[in-house]
PDB file of N, CA and C in Angstrom:
ATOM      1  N   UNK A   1       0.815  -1.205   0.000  1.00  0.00           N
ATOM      2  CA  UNK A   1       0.000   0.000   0.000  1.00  0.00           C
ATOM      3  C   UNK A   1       0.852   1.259   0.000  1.00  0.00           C
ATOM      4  N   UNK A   2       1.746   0.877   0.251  1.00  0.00           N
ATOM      5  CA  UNK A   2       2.754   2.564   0.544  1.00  0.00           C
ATOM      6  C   UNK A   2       3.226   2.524  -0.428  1.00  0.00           C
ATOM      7  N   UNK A   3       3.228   1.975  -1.601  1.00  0.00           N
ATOM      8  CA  UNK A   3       3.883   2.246  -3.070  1.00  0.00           C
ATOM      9  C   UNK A   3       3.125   3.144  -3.601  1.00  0.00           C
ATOM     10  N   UNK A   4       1.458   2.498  -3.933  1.00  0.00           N
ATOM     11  CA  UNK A   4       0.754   3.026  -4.242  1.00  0.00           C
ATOM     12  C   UNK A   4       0.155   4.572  -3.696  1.00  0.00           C
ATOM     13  N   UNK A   5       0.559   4.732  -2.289  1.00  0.00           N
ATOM     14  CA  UNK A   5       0.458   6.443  -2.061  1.00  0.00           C
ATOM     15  C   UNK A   5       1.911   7.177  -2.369  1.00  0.00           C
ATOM     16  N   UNK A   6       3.069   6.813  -2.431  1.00  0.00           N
ATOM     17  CA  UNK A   6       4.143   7.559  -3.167  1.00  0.00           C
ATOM     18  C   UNK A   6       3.970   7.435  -4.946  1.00  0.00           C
ATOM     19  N   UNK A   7       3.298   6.660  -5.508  1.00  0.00           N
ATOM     20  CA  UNK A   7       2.711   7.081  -6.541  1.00  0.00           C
ATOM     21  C   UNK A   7       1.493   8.076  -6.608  1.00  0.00           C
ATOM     22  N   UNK A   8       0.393   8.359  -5.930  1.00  0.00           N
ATOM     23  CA  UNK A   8      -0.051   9.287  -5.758  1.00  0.00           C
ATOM     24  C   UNK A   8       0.263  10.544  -5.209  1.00  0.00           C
ATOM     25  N   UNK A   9       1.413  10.821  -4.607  1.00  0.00           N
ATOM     26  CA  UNK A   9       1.928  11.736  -4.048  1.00  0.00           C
ATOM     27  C   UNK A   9       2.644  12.264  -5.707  1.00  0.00           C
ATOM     28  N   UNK A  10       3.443  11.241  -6.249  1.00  0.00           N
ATOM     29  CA  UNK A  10       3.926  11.622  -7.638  1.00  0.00           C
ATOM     30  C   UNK A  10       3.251  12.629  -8.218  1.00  0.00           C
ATOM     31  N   UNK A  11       2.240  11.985  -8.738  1.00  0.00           N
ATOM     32  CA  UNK A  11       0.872  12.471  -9.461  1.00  0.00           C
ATOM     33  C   UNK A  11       0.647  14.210  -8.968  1.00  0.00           C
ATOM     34  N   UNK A  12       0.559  13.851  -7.499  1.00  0.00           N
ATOM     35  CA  UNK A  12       0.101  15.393  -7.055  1.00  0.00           C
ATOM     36  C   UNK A  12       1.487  16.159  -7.141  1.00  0.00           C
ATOM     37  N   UNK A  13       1.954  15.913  -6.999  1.00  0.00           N
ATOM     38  CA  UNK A  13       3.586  16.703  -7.352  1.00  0.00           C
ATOM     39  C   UNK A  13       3.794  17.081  -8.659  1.00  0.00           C
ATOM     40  N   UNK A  14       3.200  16.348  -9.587  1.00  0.00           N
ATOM     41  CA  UNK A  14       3.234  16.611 -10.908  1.00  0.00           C
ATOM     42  C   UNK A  14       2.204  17.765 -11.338  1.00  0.00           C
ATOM     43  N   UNK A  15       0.865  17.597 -10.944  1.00  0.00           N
ATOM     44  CA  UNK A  15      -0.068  18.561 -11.527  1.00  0.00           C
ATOM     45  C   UNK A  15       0.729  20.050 -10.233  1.00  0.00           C
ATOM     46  N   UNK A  16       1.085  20.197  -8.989  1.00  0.00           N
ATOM     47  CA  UNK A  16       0.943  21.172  -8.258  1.00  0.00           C
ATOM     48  C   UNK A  16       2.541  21.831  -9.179  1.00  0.00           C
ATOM     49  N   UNK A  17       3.278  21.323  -9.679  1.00  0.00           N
ATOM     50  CA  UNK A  17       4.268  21.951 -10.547  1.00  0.00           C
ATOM     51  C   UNK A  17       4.071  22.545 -11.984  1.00  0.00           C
ATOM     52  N   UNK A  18       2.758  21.851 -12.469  1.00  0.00           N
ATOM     53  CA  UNK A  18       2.216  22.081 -13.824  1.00  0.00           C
ATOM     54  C   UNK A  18       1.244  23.662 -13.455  1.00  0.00           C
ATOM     55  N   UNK A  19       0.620  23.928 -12.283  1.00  0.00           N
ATOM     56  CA  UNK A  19      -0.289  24.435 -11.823  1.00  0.00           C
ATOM     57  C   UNK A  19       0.483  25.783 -11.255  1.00  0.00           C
ATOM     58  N   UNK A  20       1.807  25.891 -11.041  1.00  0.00           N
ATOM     59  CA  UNK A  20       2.469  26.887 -10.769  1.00  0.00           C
ATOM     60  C   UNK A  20       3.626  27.360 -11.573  1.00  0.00           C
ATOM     61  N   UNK A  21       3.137  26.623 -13.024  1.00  0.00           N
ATOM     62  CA  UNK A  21       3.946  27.244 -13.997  1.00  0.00           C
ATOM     63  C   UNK A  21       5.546  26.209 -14.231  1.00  0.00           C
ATOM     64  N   UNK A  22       5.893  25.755 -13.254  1.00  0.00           N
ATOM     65  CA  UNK A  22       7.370  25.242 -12.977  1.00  0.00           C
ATOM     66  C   UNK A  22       7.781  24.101 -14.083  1.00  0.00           C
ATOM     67  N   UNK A  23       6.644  23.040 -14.491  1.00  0.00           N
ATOM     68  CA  UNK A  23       7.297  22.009 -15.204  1.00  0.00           C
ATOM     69  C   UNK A  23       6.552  22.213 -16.888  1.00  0.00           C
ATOM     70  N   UNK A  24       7.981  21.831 -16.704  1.00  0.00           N
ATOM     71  CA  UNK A  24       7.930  22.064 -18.372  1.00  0.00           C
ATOM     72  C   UNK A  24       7.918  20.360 -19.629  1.00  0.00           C
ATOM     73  N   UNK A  25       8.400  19.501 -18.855  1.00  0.00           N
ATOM     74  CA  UNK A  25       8.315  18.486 -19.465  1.00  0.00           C
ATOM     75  C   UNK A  25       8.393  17.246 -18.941  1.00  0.00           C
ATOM     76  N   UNK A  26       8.234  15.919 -18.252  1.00  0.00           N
ATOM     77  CA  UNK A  26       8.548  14.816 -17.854  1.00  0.00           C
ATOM     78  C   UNK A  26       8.698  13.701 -18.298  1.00  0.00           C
ATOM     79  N   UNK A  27       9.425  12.643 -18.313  1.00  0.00           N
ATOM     80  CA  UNK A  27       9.168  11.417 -18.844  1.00  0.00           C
ATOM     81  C   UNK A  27      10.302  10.646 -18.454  1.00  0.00           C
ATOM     82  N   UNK A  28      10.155   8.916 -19.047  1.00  0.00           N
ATOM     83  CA  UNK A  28      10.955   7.939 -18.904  1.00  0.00           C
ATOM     84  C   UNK A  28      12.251   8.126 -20.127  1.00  0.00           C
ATOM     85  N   UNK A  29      13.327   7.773 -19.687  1.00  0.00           N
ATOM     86  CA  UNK A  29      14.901   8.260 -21.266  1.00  0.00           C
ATOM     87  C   UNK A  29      14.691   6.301 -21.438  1.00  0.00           C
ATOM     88  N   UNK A  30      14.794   5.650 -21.745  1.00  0.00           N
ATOM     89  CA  UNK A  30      14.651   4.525 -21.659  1.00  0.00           C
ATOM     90  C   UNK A  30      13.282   3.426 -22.005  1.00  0.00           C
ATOM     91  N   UNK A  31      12.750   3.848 -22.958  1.00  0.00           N
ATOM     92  CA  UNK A  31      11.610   3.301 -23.449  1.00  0.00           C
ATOM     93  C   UNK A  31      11.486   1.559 -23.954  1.00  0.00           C
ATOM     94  N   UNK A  32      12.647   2.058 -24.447  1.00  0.00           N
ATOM     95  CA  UNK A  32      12.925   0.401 -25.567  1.00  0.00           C
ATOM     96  C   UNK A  32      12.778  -1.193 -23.943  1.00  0.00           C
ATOM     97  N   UNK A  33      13.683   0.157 -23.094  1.00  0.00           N
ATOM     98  CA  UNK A  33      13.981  -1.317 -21.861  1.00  0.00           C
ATOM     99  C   UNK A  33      12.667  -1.927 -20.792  1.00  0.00           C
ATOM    100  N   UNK A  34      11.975  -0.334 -20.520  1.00  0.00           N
ATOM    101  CA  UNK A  34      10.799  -0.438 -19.670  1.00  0.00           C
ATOM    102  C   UNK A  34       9.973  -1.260 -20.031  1.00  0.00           C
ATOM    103  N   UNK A  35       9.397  -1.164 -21.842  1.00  0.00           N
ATOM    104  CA  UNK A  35       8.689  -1.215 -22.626  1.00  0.00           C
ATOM    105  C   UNK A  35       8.281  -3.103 -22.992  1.00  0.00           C
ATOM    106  N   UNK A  36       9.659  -3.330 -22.877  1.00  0.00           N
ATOM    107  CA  UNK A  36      10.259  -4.771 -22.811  1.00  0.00           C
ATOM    108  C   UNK A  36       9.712  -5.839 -21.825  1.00  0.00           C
ATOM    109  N   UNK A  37       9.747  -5.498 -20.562  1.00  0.00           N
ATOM    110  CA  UNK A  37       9.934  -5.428 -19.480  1.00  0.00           C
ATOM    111  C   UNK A  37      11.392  -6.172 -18.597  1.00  0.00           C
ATOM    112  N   UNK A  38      12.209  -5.510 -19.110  1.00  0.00           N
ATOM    113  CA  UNK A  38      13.609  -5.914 -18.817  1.00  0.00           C
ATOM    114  C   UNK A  38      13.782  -4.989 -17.664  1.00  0.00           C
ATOM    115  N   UNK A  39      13.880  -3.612 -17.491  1.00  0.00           N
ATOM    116  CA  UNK A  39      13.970  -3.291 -16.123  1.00  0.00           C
ATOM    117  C   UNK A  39      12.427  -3.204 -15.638  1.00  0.00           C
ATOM    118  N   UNK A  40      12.755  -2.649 -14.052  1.00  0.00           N
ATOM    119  CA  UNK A  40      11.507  -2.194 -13.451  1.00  0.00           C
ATOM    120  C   UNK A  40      11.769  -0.682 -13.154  1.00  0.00           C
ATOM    121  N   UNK A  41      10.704  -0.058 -14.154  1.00  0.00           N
ATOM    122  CA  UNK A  41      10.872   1.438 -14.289  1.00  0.00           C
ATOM    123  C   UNK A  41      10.886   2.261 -13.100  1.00  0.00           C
ATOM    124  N   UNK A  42      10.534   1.728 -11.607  1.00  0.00           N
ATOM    125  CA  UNK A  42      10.603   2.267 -10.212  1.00  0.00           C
ATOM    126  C   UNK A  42      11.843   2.310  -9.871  1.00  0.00           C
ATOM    127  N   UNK A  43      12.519   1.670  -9.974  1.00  0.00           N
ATOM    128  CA  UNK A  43      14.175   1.341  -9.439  1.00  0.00           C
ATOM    129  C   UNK A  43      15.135   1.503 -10.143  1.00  0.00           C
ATOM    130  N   UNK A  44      14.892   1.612 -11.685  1.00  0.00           N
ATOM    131  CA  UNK A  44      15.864   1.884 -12.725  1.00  0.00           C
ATOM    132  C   UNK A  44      15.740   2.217 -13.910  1.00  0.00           C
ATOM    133  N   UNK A  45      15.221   2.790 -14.177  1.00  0.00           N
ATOM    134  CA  UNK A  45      14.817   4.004 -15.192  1.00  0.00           C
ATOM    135  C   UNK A  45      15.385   5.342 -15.072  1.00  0.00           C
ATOM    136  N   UNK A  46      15.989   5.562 -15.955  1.00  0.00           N
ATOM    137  CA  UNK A  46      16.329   7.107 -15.193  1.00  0.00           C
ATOM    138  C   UNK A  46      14.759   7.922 -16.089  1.00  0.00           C
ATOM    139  N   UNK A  47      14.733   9.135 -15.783  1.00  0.00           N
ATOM    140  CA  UNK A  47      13.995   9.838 -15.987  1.00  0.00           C
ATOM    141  C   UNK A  47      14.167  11.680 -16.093  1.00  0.00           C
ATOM    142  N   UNK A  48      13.738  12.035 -17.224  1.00  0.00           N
ATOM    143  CA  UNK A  48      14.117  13.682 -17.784  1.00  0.00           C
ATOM    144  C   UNK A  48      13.089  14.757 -17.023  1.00  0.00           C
ATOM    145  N   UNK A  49      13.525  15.441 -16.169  1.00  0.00           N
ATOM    146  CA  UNK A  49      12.342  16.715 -15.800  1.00  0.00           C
ATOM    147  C   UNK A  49      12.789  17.767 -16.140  1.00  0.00           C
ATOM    148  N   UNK A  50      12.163  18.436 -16.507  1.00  0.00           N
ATOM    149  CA  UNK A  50      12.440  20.235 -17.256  1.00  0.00           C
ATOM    150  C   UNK A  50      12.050  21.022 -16.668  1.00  0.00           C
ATOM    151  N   UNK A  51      12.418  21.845 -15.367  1.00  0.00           N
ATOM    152  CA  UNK A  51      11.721  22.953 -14.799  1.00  0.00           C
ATOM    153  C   UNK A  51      11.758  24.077 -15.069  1.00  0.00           C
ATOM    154  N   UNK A  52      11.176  24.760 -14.936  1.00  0.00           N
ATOM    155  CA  UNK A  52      11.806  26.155 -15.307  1.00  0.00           C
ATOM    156  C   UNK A  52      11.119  26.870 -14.080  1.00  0.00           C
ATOM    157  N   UNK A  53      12.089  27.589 -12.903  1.00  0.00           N
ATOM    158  CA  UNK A  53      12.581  27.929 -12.047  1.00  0.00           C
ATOM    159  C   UNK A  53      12.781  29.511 -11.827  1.00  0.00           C
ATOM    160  N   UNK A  54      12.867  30.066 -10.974  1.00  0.00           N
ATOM    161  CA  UNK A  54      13.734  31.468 -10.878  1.00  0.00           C
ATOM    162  C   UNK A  54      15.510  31.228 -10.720  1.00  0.00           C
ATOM    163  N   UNK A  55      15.659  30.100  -8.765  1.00  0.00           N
ATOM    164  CA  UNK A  55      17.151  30.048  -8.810  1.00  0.00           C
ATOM    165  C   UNK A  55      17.245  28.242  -8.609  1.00  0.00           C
ATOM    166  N   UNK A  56      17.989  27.880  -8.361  1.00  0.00           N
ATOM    167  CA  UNK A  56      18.478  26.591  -7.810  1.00  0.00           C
ATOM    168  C   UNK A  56      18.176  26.015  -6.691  1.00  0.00           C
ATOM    169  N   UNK A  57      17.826  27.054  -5.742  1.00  0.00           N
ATOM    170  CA  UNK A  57      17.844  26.641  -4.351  1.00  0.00           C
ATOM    171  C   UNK A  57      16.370  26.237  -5.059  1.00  0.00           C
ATOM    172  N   UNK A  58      15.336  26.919  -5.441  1.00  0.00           N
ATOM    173  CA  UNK A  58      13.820  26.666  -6.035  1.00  0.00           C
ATOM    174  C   UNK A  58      13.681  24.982  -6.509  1.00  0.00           C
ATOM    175  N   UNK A  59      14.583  24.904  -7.444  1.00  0.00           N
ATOM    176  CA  UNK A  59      15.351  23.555  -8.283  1.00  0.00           C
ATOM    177  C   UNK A  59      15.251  22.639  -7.335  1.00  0.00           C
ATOM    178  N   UNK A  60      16.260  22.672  -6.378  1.00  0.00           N
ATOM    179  CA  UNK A  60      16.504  21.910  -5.480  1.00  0.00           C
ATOM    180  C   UNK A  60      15.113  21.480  -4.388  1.00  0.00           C
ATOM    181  N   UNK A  61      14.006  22.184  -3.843  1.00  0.00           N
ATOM    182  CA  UNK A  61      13.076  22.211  -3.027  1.00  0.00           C
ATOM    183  C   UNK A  61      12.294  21.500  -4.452  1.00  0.00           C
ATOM    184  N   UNK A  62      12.039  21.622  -4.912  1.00  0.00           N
ATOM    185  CA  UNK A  62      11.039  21.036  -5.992  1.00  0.00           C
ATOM    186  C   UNK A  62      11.417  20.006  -6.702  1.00  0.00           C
ATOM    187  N   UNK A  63      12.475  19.371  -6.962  1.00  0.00           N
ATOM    188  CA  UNK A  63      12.882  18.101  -7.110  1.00  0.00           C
ATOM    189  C   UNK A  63      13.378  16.774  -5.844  1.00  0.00           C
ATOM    190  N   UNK A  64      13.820  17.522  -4.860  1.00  0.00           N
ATOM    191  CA  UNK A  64      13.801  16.709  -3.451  1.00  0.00           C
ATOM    192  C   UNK A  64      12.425  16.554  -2.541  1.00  0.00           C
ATOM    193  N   UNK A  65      11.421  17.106  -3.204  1.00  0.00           N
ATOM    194  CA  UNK A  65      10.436  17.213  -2.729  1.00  0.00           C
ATOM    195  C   UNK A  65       9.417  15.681  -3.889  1.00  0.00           C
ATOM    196  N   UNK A  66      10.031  15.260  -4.669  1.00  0.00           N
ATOM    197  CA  UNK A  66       9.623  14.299  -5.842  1.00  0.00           C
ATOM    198  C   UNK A  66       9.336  13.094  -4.837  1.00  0.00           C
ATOM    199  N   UNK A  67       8.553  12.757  -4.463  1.00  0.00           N
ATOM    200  CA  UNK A  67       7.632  11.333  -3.870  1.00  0.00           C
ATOM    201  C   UNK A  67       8.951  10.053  -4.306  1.00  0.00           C
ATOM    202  N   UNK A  68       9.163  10.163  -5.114  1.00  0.00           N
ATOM    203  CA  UNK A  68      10.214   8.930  -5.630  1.00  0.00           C
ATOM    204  C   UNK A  68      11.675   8.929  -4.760  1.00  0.00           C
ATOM    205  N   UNK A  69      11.662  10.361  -5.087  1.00  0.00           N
ATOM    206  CA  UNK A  69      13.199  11.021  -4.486  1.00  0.00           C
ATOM    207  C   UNK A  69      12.938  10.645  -2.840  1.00  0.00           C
ATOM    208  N   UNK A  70      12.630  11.763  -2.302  1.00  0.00           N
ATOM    209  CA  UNK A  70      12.069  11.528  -0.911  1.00  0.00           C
ATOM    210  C   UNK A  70      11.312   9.991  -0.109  1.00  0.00           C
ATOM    211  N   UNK A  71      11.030   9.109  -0.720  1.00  0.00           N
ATOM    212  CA  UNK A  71      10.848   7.605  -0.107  1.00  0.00           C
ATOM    213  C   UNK A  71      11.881   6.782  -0.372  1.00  0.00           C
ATOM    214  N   UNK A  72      13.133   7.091  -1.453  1.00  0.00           N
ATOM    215  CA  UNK A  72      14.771   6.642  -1.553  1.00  0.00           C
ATOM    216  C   UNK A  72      13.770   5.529  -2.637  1.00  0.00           C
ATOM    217  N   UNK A  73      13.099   5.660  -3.732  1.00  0.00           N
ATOM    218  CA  UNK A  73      12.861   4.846  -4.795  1.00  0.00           C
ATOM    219  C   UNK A  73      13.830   5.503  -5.867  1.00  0.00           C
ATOM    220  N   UNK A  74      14.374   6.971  -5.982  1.00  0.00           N
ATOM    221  CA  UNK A  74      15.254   7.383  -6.773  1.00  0.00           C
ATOM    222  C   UNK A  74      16.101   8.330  -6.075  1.00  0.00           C
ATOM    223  N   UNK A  75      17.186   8.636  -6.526  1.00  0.00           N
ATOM    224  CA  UNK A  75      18.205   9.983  -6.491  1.00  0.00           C
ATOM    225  C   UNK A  75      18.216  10.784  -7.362  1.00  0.00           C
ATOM    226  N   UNK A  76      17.246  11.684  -7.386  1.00  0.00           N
ATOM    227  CA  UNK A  76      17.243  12.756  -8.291  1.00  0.00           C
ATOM    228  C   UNK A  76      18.699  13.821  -7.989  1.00  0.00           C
ATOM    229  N   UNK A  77      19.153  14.321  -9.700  1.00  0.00           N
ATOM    230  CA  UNK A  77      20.281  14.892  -9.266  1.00  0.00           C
ATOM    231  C   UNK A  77      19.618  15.953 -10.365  1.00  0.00           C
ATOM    232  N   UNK A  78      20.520  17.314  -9.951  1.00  0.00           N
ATOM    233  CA  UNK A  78      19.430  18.577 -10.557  1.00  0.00           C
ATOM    234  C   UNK A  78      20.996  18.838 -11.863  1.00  0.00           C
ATOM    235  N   UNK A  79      21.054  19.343 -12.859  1.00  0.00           N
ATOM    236  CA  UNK A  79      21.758  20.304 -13.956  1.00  0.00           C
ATOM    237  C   UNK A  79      21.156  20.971 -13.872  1.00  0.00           C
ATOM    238  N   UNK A  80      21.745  21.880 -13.941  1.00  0.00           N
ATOM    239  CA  UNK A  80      21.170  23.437 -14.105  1.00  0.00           C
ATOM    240  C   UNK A  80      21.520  23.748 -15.828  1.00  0.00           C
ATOM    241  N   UNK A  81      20.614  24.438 -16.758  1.00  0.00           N
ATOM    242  CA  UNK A  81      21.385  25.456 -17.773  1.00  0.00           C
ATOM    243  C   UNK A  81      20.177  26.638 -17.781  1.00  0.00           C
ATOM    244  N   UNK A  82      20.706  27.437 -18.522  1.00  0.00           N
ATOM    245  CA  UNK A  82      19.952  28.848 -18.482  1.00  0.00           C
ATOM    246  C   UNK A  82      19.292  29.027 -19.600  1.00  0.00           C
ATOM    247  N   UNK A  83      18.517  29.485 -20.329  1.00  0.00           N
ATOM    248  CA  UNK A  83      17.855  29.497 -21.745  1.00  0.00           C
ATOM    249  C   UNK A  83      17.439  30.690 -21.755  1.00  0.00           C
ATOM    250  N   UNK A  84      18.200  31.461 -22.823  1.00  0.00           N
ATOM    251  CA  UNK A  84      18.411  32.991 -22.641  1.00  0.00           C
ATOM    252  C   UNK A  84      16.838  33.507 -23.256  1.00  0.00           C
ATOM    253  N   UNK A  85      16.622  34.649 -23.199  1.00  0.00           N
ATOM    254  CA  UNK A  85      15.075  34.764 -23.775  1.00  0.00           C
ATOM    255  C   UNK A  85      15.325  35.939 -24.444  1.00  0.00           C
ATOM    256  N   UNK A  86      14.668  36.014 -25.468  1.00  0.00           N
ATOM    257  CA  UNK A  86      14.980  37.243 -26.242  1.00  0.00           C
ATOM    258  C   UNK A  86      14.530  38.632 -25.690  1.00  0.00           C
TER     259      UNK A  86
END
């Protein structure tokens, strides 16, 4: 049962980032393997998030705050780049 509410916690983490502007894109990098079922996409999948942020410290509270991250099902690690705007 506690899988299934850190997957719902996911979920709400996902729309409350969509809902304040912050995410810009999500998904699995690894399709061919999940897809297969050669790994198990909870434990080893990596996975792409796109935020768009003011600073890092923001970055950081909003990706350690990820239901996956925070129950130790993943280690989210943040890159930063900047995307200049005209």
């Amino acid at each position: 049962m506690k899988d299934k509410a850190v997957i719902l916690k996911y979920y709400a983490w996902g729309v409350a980032l969509k809902d304040m502007g912050n995410l810009i894109l999500e998904g699995f990098t690894y399709f061919d393997l999940t897809s297969s079922g050669k790994v198990n996409p909870i434990y080893h999948t990596p996975v792409f998030i796109m935020l768009k942020v003011a600073s890092r410290e923001l970055t950081q509270d909003r990706a350690f705050k990820h239901s996956f991250h925070s129950h130790g099902f993943r280690n989210n690690m943040i890159y930063s780049m900047k995307i200049p705007t005209k």
